[in-house]
PDB file of N, CA and C in Angstrom:
ATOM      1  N   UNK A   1       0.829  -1.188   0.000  1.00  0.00           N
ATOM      2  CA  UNK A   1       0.000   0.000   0.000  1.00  0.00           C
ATOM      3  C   UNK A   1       0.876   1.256   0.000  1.00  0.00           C
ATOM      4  N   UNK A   2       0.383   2.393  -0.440  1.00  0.00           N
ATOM      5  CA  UNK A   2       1.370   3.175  -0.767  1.00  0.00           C
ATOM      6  C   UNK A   2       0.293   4.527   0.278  1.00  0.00           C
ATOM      7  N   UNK A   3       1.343   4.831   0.961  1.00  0.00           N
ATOM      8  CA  UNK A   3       0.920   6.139   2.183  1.00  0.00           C
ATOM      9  C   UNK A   3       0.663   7.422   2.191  1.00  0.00           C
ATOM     10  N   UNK A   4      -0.442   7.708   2.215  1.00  0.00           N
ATOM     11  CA  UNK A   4      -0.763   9.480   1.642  1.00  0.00           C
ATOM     12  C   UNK A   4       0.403  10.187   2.360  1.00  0.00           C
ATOM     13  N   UNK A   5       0.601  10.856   1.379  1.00  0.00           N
ATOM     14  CA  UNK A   5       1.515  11.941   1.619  1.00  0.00           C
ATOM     15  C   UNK A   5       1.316  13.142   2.242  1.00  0.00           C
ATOM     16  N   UNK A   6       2.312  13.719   3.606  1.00  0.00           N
ATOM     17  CA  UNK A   6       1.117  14.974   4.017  1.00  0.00           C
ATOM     18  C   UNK A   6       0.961  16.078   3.404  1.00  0.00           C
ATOM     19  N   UNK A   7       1.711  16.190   2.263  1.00  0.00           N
ATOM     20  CA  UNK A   7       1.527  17.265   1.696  1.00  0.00           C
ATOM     21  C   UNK A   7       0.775  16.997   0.329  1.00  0.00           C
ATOM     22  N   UNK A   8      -0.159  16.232   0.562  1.00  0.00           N
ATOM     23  CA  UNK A   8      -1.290  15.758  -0.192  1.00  0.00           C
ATOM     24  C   UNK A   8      -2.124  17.037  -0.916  1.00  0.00           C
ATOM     25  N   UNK A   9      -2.796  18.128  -0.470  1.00  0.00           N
ATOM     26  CA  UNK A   9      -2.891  19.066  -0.542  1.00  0.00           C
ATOM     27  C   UNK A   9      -2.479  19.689  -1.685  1.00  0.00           C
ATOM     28  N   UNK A  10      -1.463  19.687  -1.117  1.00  0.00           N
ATOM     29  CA  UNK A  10      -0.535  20.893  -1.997  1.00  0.00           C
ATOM     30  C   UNK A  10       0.028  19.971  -3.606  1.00  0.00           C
ATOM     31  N   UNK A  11      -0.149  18.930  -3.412  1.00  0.00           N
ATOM     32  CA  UNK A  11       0.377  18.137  -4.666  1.00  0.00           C
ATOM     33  C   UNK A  11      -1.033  18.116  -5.854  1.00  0.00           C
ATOM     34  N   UNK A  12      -2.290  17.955  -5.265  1.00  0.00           N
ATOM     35  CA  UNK A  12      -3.070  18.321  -5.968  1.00  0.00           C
ATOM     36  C   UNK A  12      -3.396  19.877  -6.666  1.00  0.00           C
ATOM     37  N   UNK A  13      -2.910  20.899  -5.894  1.00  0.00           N
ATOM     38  CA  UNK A  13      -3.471  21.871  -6.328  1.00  0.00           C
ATOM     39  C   UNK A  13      -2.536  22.065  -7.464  1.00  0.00           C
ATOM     40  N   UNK A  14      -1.114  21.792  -6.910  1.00  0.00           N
ATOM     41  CA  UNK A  14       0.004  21.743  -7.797  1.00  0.00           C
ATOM     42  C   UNK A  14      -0.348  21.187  -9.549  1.00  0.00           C
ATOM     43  N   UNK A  15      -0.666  19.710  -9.433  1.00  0.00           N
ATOM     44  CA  UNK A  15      -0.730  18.642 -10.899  1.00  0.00           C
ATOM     45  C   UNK A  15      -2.447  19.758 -11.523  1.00  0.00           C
ATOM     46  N   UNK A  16      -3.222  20.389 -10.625  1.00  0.00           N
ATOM     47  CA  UNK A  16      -3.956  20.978 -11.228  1.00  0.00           C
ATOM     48  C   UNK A  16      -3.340  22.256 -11.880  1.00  0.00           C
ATOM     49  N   UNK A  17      -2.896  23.106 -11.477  1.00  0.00           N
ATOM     50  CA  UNK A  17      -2.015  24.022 -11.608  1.00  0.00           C
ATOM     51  C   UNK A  17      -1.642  23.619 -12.814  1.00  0.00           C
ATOM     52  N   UNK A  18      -0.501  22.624 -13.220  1.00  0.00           N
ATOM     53  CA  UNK A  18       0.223  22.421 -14.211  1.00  0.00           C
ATOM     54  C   UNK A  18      -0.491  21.646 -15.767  1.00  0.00           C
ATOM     55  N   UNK A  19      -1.739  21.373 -15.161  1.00  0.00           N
ATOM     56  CA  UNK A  19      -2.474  21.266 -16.111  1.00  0.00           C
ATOM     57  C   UNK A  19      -3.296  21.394 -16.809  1.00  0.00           C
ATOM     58  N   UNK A  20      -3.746  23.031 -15.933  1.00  0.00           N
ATOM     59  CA  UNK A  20      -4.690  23.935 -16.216  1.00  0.00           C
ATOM     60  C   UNK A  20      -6.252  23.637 -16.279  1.00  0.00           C
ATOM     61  N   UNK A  21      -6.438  22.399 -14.987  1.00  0.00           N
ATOM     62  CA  UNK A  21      -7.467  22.176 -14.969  1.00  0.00           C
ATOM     63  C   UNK A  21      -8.078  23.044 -13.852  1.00  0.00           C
ATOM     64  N   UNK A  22      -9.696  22.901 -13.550  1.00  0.00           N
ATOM     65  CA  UNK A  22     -10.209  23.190 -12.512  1.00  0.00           C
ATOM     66  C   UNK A  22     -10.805  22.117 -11.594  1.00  0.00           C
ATOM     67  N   UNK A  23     -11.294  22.664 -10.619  1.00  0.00           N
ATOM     68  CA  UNK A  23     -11.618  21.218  -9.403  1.00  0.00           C
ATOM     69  C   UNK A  23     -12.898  20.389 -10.060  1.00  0.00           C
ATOM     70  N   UNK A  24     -13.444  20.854 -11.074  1.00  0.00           N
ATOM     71  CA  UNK A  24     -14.465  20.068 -11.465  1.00  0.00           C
ATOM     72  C   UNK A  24     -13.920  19.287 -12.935  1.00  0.00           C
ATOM     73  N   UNK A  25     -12.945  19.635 -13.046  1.00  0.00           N
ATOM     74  CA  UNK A  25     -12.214  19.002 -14.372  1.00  0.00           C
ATOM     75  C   UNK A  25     -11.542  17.513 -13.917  1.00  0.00           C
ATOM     76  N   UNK A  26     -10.925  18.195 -12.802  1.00  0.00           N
ATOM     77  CA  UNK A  26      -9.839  17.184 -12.119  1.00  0.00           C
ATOM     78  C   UNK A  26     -10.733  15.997 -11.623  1.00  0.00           C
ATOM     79  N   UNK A  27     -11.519  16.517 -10.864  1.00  0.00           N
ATOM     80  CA  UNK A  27     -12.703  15.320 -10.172  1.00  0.00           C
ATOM     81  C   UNK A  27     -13.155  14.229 -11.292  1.00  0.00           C
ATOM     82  N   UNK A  28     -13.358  15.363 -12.723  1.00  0.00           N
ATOM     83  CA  UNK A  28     -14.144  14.306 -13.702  1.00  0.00           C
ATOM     84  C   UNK A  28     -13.104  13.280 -14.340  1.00  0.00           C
ATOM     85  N   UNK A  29     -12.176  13.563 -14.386  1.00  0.00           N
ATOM     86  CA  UNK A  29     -11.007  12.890 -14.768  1.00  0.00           C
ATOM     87  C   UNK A  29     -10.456  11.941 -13.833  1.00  0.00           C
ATOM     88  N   UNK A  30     -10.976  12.076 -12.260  1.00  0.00           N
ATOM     89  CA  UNK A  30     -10.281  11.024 -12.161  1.00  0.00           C
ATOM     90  C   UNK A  30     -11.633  10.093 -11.473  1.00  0.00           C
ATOM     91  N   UNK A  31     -13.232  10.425 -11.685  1.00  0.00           N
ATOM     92  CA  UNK A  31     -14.151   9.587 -11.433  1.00  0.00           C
ATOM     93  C   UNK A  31     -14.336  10.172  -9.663  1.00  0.00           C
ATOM     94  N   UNK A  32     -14.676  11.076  -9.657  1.00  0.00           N
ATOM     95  CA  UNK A  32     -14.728  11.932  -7.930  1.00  0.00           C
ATOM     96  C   UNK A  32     -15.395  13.316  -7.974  1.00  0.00           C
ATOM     97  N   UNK A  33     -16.085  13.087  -7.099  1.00  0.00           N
ATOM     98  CA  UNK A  33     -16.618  14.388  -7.128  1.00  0.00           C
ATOM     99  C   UNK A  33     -16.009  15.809  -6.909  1.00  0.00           C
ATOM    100  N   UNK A  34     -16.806  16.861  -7.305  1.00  0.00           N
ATOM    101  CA  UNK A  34     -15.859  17.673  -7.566  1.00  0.00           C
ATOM    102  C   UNK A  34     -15.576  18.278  -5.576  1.00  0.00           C
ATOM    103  N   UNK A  35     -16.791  18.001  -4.747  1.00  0.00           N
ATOM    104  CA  UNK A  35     -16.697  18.271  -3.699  1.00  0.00           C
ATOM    105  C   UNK A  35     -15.598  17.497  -3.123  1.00  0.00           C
ATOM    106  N   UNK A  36     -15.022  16.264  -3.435  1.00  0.00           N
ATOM    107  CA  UNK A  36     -14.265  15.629  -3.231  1.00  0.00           C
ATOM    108  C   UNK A  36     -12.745  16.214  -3.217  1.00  0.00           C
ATOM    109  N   UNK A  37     -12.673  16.615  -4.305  1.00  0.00           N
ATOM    110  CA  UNK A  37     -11.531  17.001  -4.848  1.00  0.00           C
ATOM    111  C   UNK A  37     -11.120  18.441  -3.923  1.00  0.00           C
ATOM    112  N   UNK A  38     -12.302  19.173  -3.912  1.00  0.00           N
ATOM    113  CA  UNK A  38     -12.367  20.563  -2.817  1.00  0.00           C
ATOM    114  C   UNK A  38     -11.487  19.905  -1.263  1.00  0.00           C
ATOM    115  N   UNK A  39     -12.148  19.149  -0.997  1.00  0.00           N
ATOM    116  CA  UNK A  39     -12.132  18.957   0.237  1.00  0.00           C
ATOM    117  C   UNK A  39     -10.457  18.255   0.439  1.00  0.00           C
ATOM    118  N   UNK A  40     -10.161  17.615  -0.152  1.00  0.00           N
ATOM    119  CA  UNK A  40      -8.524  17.236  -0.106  1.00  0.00           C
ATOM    120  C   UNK A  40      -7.426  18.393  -0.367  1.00  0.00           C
ATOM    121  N   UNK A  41      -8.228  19.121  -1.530  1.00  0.00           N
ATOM    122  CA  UNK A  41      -6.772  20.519  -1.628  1.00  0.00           C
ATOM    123  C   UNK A  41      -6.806  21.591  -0.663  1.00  0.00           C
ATOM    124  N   UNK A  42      -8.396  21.301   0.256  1.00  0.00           N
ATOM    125  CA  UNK A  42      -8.509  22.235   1.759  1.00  0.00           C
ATOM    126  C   UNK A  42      -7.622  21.230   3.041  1.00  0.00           C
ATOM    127  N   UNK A  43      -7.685  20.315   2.843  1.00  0.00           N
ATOM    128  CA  UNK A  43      -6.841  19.389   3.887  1.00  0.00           C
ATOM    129  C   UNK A  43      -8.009  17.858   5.053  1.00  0.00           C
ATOM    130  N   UNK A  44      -9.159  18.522   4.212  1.00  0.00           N
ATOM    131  CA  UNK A  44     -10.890  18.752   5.349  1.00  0.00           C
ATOM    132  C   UNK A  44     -10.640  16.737   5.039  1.00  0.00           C
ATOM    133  N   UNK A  45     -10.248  16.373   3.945  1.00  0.00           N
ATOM    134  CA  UNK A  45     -10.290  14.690   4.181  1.00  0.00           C
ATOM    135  C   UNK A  45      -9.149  14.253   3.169  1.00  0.00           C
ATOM    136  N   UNK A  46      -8.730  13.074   3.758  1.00  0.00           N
ATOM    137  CA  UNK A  46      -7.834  12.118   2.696  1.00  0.00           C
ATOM    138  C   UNK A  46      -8.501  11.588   1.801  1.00  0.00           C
ATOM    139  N   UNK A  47      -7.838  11.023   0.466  1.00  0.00           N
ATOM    140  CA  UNK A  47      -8.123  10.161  -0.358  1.00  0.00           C
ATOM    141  C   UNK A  47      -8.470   8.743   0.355  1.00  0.00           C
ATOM    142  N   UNK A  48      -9.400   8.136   0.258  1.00  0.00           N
ATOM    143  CA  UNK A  48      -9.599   6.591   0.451  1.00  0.00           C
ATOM    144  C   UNK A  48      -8.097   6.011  -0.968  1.00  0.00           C
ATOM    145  N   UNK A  49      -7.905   5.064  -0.497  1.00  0.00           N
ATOM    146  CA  UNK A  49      -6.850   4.472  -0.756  1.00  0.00           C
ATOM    147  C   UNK A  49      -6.770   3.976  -2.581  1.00  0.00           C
ATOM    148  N   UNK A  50      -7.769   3.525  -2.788  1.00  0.00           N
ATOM    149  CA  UNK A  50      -8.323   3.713  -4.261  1.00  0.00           C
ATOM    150  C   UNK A  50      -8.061   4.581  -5.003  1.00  0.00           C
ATOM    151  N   UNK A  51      -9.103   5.965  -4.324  1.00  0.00           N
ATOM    152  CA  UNK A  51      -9.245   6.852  -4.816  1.00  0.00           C
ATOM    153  C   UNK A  51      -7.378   7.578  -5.386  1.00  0.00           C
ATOM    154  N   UNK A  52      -6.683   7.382  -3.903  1.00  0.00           N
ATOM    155  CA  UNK A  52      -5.063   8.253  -4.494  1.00  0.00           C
ATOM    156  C   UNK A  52      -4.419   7.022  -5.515  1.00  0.00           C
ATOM    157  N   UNK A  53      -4.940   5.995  -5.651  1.00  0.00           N
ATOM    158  CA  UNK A  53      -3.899   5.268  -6.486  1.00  0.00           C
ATOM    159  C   UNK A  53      -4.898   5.447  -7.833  1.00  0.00           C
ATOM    160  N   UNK A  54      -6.040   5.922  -7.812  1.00  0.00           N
ATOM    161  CA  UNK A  54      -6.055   6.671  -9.268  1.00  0.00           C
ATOM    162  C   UNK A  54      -5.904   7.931  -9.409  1.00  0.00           C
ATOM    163  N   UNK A  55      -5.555   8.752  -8.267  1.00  0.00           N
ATOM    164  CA  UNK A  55      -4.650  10.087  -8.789  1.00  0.00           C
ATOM    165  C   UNK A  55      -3.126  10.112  -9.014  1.00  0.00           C
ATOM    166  N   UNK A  56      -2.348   8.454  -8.441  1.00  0.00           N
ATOM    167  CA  UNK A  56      -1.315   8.464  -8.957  1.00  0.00           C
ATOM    168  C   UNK A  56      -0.991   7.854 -10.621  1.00  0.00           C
ATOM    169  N   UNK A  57      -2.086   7.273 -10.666  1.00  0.00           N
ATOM    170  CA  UNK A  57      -2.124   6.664 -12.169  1.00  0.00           C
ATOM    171  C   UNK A  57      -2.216   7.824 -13.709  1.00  0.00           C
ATOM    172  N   UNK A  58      -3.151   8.505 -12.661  1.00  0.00           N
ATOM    173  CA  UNK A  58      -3.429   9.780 -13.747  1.00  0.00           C
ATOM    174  C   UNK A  58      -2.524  10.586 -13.558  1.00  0.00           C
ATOM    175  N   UNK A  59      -1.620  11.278 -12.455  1.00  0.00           N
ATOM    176  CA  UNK A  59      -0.165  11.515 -12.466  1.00  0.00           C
ATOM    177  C   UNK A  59       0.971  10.969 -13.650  1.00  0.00           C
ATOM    178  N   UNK A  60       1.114   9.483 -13.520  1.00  0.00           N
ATOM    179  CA  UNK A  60       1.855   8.816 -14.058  1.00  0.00           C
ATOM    180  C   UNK A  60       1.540   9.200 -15.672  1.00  0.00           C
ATOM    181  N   UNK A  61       0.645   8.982 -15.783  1.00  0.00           N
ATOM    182  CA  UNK A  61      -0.284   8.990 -17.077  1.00  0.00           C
ATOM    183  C   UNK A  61       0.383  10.027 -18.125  1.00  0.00           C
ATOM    184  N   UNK A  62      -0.181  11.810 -17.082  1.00  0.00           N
ATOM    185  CA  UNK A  62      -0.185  12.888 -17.822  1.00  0.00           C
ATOM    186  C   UNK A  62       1.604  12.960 -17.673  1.00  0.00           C
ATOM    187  N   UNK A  63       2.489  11.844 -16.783  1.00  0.00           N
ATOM    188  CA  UNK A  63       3.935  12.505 -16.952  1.00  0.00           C
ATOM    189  C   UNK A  63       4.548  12.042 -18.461  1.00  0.00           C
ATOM    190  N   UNK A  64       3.632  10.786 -18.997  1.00  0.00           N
ATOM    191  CA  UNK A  64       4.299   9.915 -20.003  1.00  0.00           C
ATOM    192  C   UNK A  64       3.515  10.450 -21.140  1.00  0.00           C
ATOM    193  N   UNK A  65       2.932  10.824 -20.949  1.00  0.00           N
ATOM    194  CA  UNK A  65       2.446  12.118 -22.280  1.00  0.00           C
ATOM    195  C   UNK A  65       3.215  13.558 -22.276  1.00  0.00           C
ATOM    196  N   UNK A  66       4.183  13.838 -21.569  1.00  0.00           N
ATOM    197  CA  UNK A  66       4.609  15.133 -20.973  1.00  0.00           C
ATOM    198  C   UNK A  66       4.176  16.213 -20.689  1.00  0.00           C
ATOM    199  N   UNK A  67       2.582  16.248 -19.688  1.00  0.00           N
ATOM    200  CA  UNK A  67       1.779  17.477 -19.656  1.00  0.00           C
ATOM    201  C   UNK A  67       2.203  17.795 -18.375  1.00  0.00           C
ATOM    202  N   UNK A  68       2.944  16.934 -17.644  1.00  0.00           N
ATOM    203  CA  UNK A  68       3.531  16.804 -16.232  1.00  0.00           C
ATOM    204  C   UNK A  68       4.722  16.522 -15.832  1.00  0.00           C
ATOM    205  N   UNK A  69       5.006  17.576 -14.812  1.00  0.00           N
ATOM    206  CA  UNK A  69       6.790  17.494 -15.093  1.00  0.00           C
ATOM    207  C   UNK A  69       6.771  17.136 -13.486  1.00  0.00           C
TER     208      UNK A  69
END
């Protein structure tokens, strides 16, 4: 299992940032609501364990397309 990171937060607002999405873009992309997505880049809840190993997939994803550095 791989361990949320505490600067969880800040890594989302970040991969949004760099990919010029918004919180309702990001949510739809990775199957989450967009309240969801709010609530992790405020700190208010973690990813269920699922949920971050498909924000690391879609990480991985947009790095091997190079939209993500």
């Amino acid at each position: 299992m791989i361990p949320c990171p505490e600067n969880f937060p800040e890594t989302v607002k970040e991969v949004r940032r760099q990919l010029a999405l918004s919180q309702e873009e990001l949510a739809q992309a990775l199957g989450v609501s967009f309240a969801t997505v709010n609530r992790w880049e405020n700190g208010r809840t973690v990813p269920s364990k699922l949920a971050q190993r498909q924000f690391e997939l879609f990480c991985e994803q947009k790095k091997n397309q190079g939209e993500l550095v």
